[in-house]
C-alpha atoms as a PDB file:
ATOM      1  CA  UNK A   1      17.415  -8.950  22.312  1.00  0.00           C
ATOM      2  CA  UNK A   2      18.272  -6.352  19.389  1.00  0.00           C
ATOM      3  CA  UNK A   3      16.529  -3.987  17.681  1.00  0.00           C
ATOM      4  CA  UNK A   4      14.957  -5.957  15.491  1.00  0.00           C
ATOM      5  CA  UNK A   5      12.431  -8.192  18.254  1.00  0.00           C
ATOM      6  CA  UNK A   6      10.236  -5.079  18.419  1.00  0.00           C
ATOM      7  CA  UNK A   7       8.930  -6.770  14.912  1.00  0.00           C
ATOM      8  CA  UNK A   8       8.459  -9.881  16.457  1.00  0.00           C
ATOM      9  CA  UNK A   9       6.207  -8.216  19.308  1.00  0.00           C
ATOM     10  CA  UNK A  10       3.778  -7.297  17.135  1.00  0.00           C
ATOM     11  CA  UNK A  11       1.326  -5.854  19.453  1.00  0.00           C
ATOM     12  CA  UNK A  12       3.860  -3.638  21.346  1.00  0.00           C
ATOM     13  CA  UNK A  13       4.884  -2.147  17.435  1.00  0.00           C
ATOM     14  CA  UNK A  14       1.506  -1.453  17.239  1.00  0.00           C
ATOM     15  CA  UNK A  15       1.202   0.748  20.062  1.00  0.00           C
ATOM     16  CA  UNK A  16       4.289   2.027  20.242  1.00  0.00           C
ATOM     17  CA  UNK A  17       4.296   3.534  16.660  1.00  0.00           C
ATOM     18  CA  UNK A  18       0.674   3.583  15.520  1.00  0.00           C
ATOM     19  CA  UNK A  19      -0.906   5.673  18.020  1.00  0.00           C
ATOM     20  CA  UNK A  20       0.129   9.109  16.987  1.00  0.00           C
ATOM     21  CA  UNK A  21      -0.494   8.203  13.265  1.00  0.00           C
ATOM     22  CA  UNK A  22      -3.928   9.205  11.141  1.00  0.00           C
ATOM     23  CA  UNK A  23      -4.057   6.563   8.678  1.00  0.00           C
ATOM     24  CA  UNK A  24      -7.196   6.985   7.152  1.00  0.00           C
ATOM     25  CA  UNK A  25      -5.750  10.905   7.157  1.00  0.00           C
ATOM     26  CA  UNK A  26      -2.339   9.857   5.463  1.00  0.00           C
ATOM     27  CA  UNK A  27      -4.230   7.484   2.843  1.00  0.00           C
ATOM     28  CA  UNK A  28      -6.746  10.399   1.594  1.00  0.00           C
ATOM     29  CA  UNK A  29      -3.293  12.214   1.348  1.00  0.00           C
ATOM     30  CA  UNK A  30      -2.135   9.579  -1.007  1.00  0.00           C
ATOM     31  CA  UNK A  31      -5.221   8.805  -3.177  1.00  0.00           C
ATOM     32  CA  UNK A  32      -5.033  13.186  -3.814  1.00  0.00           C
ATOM     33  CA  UNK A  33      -1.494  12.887  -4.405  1.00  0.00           C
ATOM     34  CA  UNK A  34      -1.592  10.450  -7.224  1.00  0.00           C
ATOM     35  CA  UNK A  35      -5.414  12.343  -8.696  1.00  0.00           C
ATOM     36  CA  UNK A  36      -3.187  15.338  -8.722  1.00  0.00           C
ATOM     37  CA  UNK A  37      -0.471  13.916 -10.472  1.00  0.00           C
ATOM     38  CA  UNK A  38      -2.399  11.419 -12.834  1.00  0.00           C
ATOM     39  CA  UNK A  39      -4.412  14.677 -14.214  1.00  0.00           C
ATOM     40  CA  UNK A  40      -1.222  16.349 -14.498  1.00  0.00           C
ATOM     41  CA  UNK A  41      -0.152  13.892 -17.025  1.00  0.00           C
ATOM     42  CA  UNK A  42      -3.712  13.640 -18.950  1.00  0.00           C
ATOM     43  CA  UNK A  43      -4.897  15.835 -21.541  1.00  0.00           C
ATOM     44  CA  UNK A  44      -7.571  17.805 -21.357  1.00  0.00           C
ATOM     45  CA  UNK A  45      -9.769  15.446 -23.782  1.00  0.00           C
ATOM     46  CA  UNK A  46      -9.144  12.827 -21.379  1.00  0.00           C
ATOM     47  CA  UNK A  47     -10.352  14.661 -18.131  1.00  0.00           C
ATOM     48  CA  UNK A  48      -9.671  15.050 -14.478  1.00  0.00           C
ATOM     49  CA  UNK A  49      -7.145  12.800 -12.654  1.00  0.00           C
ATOM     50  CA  UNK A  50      -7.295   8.871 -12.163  1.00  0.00           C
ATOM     51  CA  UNK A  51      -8.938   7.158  -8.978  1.00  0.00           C
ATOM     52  CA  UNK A  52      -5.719   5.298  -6.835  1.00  0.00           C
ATOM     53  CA  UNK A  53      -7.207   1.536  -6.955  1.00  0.00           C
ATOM     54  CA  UNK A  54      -4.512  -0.354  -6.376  1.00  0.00           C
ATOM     55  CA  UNK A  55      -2.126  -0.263  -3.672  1.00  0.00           C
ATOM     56  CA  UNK A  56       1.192  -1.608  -2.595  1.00  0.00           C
ATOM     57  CA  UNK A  57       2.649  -1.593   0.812  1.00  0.00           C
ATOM     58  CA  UNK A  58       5.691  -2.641   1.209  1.00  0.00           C
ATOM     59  CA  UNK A  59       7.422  -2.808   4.751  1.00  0.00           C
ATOM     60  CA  UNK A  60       3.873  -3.004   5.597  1.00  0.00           C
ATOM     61  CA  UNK A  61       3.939  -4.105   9.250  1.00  0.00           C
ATOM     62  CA  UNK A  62       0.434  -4.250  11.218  1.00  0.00           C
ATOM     63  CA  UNK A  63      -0.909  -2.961   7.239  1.00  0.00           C
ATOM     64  CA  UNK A  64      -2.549  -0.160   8.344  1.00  0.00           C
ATOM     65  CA  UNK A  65      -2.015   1.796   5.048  1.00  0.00           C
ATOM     66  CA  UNK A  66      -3.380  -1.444   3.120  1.00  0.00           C
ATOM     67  CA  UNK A  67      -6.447  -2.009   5.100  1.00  0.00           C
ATOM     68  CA  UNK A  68      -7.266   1.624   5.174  1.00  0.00           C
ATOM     69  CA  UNK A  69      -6.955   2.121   1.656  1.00  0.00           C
ATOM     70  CA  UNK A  70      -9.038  -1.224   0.906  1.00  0.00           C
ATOM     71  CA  UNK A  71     -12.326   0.379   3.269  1.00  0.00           C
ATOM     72  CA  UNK A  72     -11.718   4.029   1.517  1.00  0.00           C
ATOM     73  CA  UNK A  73     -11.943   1.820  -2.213  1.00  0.00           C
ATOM     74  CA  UNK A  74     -14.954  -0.185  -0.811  1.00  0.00           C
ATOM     75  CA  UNK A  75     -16.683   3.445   0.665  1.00  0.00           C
ATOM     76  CA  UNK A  76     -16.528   4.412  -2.460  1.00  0.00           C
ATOM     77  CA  UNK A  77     -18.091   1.433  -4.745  1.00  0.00           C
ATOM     78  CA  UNK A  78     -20.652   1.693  -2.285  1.00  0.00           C
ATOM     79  CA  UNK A  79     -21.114   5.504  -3.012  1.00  0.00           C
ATOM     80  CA  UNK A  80     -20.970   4.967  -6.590  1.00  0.00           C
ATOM     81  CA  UNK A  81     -23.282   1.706  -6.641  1.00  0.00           C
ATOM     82  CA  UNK A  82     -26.114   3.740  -4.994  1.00  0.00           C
ATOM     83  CA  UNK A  83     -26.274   6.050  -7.924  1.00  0.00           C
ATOM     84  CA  UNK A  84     -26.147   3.365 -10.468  1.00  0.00           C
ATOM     85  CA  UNK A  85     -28.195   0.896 -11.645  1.00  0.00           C
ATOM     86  CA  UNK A  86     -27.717  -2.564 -10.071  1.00  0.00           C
ATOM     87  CA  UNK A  87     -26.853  -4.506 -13.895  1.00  0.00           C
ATOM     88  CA  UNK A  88     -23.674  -1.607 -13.835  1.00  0.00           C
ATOM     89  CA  UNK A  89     -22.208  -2.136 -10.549  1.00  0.00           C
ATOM     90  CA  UNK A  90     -21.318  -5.626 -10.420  1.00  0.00           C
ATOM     91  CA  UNK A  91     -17.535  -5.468 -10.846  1.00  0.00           C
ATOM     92  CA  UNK A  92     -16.856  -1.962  -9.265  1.00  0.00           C
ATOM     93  CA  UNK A  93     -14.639  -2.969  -7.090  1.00  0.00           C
ATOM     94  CA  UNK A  94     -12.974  -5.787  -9.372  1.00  0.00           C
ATOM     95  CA  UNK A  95     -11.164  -3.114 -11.651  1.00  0.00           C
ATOM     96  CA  UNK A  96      -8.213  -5.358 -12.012  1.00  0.00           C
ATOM     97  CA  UNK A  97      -8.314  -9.162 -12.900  1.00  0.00           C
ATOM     98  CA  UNK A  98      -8.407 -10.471  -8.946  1.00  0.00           C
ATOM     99  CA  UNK A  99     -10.241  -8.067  -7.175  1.00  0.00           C
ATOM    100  CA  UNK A 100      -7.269  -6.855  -5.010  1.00  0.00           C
ATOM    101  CA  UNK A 101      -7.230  -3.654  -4.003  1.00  0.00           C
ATOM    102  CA  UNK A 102      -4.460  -3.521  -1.187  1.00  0.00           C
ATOM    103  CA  UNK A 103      -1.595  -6.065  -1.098  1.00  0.00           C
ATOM    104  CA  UNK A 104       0.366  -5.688   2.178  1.00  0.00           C
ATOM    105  CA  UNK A 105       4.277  -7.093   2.350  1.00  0.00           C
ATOM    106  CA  UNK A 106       6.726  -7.637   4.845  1.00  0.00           C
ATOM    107  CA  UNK A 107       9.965  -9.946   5.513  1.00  0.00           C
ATOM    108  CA  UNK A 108       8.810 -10.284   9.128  1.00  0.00           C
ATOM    109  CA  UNK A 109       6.578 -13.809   9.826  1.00  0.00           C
ATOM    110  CA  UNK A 110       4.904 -12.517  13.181  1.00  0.00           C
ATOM    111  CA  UNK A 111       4.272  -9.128  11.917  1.00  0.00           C
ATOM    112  CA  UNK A 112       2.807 -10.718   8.410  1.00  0.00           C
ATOM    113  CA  UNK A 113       0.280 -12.987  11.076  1.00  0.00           C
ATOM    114  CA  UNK A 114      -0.502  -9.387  12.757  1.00  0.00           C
ATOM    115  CA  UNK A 115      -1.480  -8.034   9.511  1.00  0.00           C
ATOM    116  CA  UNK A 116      -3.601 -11.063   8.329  1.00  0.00           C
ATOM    117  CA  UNK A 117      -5.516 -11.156  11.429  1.00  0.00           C
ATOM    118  CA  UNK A 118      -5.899  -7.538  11.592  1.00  0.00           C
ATOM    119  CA  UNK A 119      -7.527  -7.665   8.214  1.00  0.00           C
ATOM    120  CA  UNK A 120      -9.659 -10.507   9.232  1.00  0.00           C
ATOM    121  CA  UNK A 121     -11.072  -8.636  11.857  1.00  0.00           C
ATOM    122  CA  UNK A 122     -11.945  -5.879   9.233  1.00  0.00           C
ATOM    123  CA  UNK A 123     -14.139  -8.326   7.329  1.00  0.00           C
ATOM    124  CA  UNK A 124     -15.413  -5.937   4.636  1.00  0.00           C
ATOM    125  CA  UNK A 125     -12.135  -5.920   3.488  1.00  0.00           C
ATOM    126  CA  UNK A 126     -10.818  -9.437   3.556  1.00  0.00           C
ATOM    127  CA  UNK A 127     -11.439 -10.116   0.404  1.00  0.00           C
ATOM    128  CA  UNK A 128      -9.799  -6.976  -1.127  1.00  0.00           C
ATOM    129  CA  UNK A 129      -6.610  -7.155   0.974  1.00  0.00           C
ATOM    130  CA  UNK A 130      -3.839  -9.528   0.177  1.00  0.00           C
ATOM    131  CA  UNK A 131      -0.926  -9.817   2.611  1.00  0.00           C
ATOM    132  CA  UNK A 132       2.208 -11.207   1.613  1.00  0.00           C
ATOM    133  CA  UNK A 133       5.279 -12.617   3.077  1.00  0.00           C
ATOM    134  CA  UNK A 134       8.448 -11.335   1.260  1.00  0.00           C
ATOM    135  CA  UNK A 135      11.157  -9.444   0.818  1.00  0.00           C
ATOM    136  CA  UNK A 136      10.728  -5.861  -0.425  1.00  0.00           C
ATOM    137  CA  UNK A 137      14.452  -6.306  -2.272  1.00  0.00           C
ATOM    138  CA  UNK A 138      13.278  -9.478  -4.625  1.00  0.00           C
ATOM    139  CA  UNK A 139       9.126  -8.288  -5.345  1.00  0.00           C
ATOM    140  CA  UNK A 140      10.014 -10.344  -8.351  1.00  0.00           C
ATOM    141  CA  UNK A 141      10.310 -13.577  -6.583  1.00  0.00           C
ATOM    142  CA  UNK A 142       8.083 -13.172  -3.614  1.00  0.00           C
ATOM    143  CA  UNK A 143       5.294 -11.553  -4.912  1.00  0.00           C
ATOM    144  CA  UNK A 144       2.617 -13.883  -6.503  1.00  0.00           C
ATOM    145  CA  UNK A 145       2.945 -13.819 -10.028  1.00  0.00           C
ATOM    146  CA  UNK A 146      -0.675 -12.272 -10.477  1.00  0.00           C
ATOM    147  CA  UNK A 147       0.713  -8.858  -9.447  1.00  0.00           C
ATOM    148  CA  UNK A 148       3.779  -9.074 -11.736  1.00  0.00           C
ATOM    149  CA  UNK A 149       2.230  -8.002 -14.940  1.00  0.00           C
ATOM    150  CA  UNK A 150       4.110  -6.492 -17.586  1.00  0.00           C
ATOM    151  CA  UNK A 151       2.044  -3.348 -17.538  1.00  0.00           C
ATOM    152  CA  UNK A 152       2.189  -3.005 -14.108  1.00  0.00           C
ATOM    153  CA  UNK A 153      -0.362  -3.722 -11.695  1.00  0.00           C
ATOM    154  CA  UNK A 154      -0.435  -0.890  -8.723  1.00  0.00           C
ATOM    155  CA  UNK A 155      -1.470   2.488  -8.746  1.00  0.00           C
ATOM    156  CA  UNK A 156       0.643   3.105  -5.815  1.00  0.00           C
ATOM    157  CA  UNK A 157       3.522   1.766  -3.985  1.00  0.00           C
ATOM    158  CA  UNK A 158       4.472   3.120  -0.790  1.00  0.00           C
ATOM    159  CA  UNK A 159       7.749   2.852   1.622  1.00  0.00           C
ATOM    160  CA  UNK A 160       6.242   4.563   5.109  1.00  0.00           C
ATOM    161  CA  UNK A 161       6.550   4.965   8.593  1.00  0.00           C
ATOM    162  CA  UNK A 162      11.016   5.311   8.100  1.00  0.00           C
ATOM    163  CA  UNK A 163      10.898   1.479   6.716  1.00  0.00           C
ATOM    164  CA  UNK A 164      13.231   3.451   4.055  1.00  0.00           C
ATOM    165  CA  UNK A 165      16.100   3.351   7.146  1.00  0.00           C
ATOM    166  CA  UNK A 166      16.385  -0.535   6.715  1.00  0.00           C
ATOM    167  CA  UNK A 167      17.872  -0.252   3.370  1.00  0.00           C
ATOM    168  CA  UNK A 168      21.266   0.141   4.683  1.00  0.00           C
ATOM    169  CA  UNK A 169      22.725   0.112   1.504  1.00  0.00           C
ATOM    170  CA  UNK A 170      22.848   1.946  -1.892  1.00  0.00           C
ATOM    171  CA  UNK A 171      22.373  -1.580  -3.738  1.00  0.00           C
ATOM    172  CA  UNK A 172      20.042  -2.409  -1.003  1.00  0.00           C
ATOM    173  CA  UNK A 173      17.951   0.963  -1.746  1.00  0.00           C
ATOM    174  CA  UNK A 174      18.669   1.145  -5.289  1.00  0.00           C
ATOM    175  CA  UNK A 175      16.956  -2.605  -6.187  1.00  0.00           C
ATOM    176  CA  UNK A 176      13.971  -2.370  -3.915  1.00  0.00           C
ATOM    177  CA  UNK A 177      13.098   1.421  -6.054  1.00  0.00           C
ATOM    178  CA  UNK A 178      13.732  -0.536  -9.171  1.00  0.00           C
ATOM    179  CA  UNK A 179      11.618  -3.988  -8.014  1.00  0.00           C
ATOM    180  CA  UNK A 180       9.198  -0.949  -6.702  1.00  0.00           C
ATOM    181  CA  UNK A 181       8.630   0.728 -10.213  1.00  0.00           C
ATOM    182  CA  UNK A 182       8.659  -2.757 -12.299  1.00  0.00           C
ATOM    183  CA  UNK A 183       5.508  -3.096 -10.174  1.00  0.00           C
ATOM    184  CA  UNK A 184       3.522  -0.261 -11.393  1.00  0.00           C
ATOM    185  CA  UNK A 185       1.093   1.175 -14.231  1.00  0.00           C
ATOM    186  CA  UNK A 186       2.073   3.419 -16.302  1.00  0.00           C
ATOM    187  CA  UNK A 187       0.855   6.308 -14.340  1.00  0.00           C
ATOM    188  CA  UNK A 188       1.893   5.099 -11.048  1.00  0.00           C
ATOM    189  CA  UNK A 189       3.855   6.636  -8.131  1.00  0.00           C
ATOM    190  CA  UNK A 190       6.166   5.511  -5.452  1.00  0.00           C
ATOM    191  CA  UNK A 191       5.779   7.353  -2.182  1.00  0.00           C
ATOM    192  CA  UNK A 192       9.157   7.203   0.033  1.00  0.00           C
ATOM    193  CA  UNK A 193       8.263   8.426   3.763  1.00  0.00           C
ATOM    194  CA  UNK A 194      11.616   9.454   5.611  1.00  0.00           C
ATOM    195  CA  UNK A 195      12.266  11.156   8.862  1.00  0.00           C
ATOM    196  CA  UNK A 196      12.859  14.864   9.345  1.00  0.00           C
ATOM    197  CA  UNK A 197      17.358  15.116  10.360  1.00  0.00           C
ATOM    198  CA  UNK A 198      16.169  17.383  13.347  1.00  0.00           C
ATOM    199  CA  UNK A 199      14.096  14.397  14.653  1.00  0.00           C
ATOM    200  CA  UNK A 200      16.795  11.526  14.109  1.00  0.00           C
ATOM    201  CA  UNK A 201      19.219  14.342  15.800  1.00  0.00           C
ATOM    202  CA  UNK A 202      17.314  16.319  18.617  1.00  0.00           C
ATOM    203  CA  UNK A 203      14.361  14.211  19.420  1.00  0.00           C
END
């Protein structure tokens, strides 16, 4: 009883909250959002805006985010390897030193299972998708220490689906922003997805 067991029920969170949601929708939204905001930031000598490799989901539940992201990244190298010569392409999608592209973390230990066998069922991204048992409070003790690089490692960090409304308080909130941004490159972003008053009020 509580409402916390709904994490434990994996499969009913699933189709209780992902239903209504377009993830691969909401990622494309994020990998604009940080082109826009990486070209913002770059001179003109430089170019256009970044490509969002890496990604960070934290409160990730069933990882839908993650696992999206990882196919979009993959979609991509495959675009890109078609118009390149093979001797060019072999570490397209291996931009950073161990080939991650999504990892995916969550305090919960049946929702983490959820997530890893949901990504093993996506098998073109298994290899690309890391998910991670932790809490989102202390990334600097539960994430592996491959992803706590000094310069960062993500392009992207992301706090979705009102995961925010477990931070109950302001030390709570305050330390998981600050373990957020110790995790990212210099032109990273942290995306914070709350609900709407009206919907917490009338709904």
């Amino acid at each position: 009883s509580g409402g916390a067991s709904i994490y434990s029920k994996p499969d009913a969170y699933a189709l209780a909250f992902g239903g209504f949601r377009d993830f691969p929708k909401e990622v494309d939204f994020l990998h604009k959002l940080y082109e826009s905001i990486s070209e913002k930031k770059r001179t003109k000598k430089q170019g256009g805006g970044k490509k969002l490799r890496t990604l960070l989901e934290l409160g990730c539940g069933p990882a839908w985010h993650s696992i999206e992201h990882a196919k979009k990244v993959l979609r991509e190298d495959n675009s890109i390897a078609t118009t390149t010569t093979r001797s060019n392409t072999k570490n397209l999608s291996k931009n950073n030193d161990s080939g991650i592209v999504s990892v995916a973390l969550d305090v919960n230990r049946e929702m983490v299972s959820y997530a890893i066998e949901r990504a093993s069922d996506e098998r073109a991204v298994l290899d690309v998708v890391d998910v991670v048992l932790g809490d989102m409070r202390d990334l600097s003790t539960h994430l592996p220490e491959k992803y706590l690089k000094s310069e960062g490692y993500f392009d992207c960090a992301t706090l979705l689906l009102g995961t925010a409304t477990h931070l109950l308080t302001y030390e709570a909130a305050t330390r998981t922003f600050r373990e957020a941004f110790k995790c990212l490159r210099e032109d990273g972003i942290f995306v914070v997805e709350v609900e709407h008053p009206m919907t917490t009020l009338f709904s």
